[in-house]
Protein backbone atom coordinates (compact mmCIF):
# COMPACT_ATOMS: atom_id res chain seq x y z
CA UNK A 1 -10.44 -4.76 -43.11
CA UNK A 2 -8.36 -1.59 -42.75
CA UNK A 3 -6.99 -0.63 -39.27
CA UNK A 4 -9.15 1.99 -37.32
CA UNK A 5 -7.42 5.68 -38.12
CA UNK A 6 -5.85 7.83 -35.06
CA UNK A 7 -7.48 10.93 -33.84
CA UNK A 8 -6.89 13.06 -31.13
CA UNK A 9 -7.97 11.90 -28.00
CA UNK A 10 -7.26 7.72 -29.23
CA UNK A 11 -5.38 5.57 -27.06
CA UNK A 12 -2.36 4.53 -29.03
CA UNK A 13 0.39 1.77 -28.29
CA UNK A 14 4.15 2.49 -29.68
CA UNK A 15 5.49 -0.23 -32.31
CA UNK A 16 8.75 0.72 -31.71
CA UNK A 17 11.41 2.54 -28.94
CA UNK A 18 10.74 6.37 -29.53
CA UNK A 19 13.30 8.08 -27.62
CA UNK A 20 13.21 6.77 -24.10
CA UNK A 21 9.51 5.47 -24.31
CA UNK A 22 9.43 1.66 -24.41
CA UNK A 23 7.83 -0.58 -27.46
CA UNK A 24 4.27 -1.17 -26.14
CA UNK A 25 3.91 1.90 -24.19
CA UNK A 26 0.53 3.07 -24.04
CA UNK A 27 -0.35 6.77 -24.51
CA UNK A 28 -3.13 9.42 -25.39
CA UNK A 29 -3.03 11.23 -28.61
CA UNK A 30 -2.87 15.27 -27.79
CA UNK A 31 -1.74 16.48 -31.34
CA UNK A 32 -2.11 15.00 -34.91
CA UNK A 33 -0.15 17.12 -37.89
CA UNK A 34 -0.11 15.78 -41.13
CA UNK A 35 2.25 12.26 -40.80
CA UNK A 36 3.39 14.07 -36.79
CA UNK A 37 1.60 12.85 -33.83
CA UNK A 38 2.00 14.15 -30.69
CA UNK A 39 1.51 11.41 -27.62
CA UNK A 40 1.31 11.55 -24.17
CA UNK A 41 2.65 8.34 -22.73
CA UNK A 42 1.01 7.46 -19.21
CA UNK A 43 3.83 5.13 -17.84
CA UNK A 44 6.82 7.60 -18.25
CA UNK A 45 4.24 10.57 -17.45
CA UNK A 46 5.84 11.90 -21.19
CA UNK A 47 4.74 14.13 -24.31
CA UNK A 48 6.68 12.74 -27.64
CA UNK A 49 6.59 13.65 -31.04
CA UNK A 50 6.85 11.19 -33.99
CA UNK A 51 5.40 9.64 -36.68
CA UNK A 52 2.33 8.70 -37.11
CA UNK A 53 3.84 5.04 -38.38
CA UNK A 54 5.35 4.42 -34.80
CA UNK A 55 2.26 4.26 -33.21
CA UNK A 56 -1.07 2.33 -33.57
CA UNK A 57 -4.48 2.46 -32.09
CA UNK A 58 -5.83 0.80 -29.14
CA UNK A 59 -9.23 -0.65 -29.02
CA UNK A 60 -8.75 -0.58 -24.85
CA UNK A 61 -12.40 -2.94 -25.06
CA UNK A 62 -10.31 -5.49 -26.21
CA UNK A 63 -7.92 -5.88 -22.81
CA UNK A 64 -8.00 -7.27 -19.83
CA UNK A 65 -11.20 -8.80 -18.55
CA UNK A 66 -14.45 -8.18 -20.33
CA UNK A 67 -17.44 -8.04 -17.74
CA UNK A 68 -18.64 -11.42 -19.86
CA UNK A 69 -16.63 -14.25 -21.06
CA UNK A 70 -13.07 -14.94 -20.58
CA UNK A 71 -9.90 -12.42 -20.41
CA UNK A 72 -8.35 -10.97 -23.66
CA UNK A 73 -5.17 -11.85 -24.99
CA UNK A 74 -3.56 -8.47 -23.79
CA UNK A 75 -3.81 -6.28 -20.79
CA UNK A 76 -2.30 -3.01 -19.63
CA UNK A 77 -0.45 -3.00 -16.54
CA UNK A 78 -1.72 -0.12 -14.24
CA UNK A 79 2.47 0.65 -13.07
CA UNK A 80 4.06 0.51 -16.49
CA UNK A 81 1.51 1.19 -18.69
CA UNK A 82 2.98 -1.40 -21.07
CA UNK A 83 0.40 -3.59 -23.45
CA UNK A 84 1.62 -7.09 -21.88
CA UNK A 85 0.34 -10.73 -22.74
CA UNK A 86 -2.28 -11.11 -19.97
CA UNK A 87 -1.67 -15.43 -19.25
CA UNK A 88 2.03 -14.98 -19.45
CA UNK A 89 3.43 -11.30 -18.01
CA UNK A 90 0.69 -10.87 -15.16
CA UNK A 91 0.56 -13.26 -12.36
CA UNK A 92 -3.09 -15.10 -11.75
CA UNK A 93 -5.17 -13.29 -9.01
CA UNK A 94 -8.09 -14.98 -8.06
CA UNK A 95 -11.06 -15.99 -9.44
CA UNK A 96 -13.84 -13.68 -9.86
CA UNK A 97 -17.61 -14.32 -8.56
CA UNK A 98 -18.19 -15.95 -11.61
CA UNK A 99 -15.42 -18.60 -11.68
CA UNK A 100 -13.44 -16.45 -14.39
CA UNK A 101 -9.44 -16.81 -13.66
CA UNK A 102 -8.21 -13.03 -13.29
CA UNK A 103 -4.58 -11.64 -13.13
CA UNK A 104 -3.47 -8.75 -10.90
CA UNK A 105 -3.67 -5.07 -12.44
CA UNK A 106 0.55 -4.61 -12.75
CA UNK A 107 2.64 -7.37 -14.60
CA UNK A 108 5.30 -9.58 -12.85
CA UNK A 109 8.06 -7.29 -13.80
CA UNK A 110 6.16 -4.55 -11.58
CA UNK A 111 5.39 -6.44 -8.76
CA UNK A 112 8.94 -6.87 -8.07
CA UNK A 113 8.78 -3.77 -6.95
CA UNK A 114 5.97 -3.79 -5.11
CA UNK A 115 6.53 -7.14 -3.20
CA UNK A 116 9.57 -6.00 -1.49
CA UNK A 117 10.49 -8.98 0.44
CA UNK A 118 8.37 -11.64 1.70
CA UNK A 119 8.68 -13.04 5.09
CA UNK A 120 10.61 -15.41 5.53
CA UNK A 121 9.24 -19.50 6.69
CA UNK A 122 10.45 -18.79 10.22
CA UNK A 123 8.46 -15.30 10.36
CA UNK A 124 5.41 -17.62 9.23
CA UNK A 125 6.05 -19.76 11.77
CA UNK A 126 6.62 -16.85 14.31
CA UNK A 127 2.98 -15.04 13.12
CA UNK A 128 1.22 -18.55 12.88
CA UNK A 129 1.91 -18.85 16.48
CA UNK A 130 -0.36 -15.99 17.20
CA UNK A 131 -2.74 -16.54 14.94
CA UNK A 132 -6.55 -16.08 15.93
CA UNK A 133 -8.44 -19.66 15.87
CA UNK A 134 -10.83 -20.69 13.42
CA UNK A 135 -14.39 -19.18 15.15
CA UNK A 136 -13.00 -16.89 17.99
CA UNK A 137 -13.98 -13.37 17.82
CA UNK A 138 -11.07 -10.75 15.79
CA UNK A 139 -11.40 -7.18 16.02
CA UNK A 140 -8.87 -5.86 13.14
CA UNK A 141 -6.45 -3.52 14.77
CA UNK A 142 -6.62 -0.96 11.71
CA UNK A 143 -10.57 -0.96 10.83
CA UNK A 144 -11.93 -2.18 13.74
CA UNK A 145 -13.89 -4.49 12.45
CA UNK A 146 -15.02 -7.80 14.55
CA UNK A 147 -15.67 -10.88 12.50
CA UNK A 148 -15.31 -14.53 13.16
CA UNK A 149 -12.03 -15.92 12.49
CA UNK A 150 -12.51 -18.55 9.59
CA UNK A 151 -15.90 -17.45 8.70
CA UNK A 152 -16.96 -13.72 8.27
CA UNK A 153 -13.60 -12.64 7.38
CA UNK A 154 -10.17 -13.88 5.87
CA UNK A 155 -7.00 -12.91 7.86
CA UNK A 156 -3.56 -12.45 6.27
CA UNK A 157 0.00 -12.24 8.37
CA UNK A 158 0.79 -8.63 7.30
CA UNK A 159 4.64 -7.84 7.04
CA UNK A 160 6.95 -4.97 6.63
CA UNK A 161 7.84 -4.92 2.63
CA UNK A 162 11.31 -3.33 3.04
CA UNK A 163 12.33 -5.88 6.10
CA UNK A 164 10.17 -9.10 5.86
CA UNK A 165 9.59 -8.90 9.55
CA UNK A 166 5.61 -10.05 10.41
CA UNK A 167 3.86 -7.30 12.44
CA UNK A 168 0.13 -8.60 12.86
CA UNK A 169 -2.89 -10.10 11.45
CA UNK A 170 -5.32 -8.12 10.06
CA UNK A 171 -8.12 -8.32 8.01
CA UNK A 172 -7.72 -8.75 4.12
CA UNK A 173 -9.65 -5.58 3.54
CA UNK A 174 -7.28 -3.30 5.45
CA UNK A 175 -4.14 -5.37 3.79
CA UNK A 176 -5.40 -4.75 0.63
CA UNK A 177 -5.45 -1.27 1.33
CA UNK A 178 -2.24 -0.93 2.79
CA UNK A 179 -0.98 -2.73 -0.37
CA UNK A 180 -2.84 -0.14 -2.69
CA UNK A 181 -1.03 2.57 -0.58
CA UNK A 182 1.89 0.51 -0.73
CA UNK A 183 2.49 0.92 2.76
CA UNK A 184 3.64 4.53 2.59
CA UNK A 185 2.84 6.69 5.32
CA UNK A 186 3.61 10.17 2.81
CA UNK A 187 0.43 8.46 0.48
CA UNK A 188 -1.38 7.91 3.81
CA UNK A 189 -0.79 11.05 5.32
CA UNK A 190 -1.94 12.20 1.65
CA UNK A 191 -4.85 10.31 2.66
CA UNK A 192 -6.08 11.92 5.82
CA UNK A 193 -5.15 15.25 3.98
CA UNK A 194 -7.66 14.73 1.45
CA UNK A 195 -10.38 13.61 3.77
CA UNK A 196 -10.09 16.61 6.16
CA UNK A 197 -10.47 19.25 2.65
């Protein structure tokens, strides 16, 4: 069966280094001329020129998780962009609500930076001692939110990234968040920016 041809607007992955864009970057096709394609490569945020031979297309149904059956072979990361193997370069997740093993969305290499440190076994020890018990009443200090401990809500010991020092338990809503914003206060103040337009 032949392979799929490119055209303009195609999701393409690099076979090869062009210039400073990494083997399995992933990028949008702006320009095709003659054997010349034109990409725009999403995790370097740029435009290169080469031939049409260094690139081929990207059938993006066939990553990550399909909404039935179990996960493709490959995956983008969401911080790279790179087209990774999805059991071996992306760290397992959770399970979804129908039992199916999922990965996060940015490969381990990303999440380095992401992670920042982790606190340490005597900061767990420090937060565990002011931990909310299983059934008492928890407002979150961020959302507000009251649940009960154990049963309406999961908590998490939520940390400082850069320093691995514990600062409180919240809910695991608002920590997601925080990690999504990657506890930046310039993307949060981004945030409330956006919200009073």
């Amino acid at each position: 069966m032949p392979e799929k041809s490119i055209n303009v607007g195609d999701l393409v992955v690099a076979t090869k280094k062009i210039s400073n864009i990494q083997e399995r970057s992933v990028g949008l096709v702006k320009n095709i001329l003659k054997n010349e394609i034109t990409v725009f490569f999403v995790g370097t945020a740029e435009i290169a020129i080469t031939s049409i031979d260094h690139v081929v297309y990207l059938d993006v149904t066939k990553t990550g998780k399909p909404k039935e059956g179990e996960p493709y072979e490959m995956k983008i990361c969401n911080i790279c962009h790179l087209l990774k193997n999805n059991a071996e370069e992306f760290d397992y997740n959770q399970n979804d609500g129908k039992g199916r093993r999922t990965t996060r969305p940015s490969c381990k290499l990303c999440r380095i930076g992401i992670d920042g440190k982790n606190l340490t076994s005597e900061e767990k020890k420090r937060m565990d001692t002011i931990r909310p018990k299983d059934k008492d009443i928890f407002t979150c200090p961020i959302c507000e939110k009251m649940t009960i401990v154990g049963v309406t809500a999961n908590l998490v010991r939520d940390h400082n990234h850069n320093t691995g020092i514990g600062r409180a338990w919240i809910c695991d809503s608002c920590n997601t968040g925080l990690g999504r914003f990657k506890d930046d206060i310039k993307f949060i103040e981004k945030i409330i920016k956006y919200l009073k337009q």
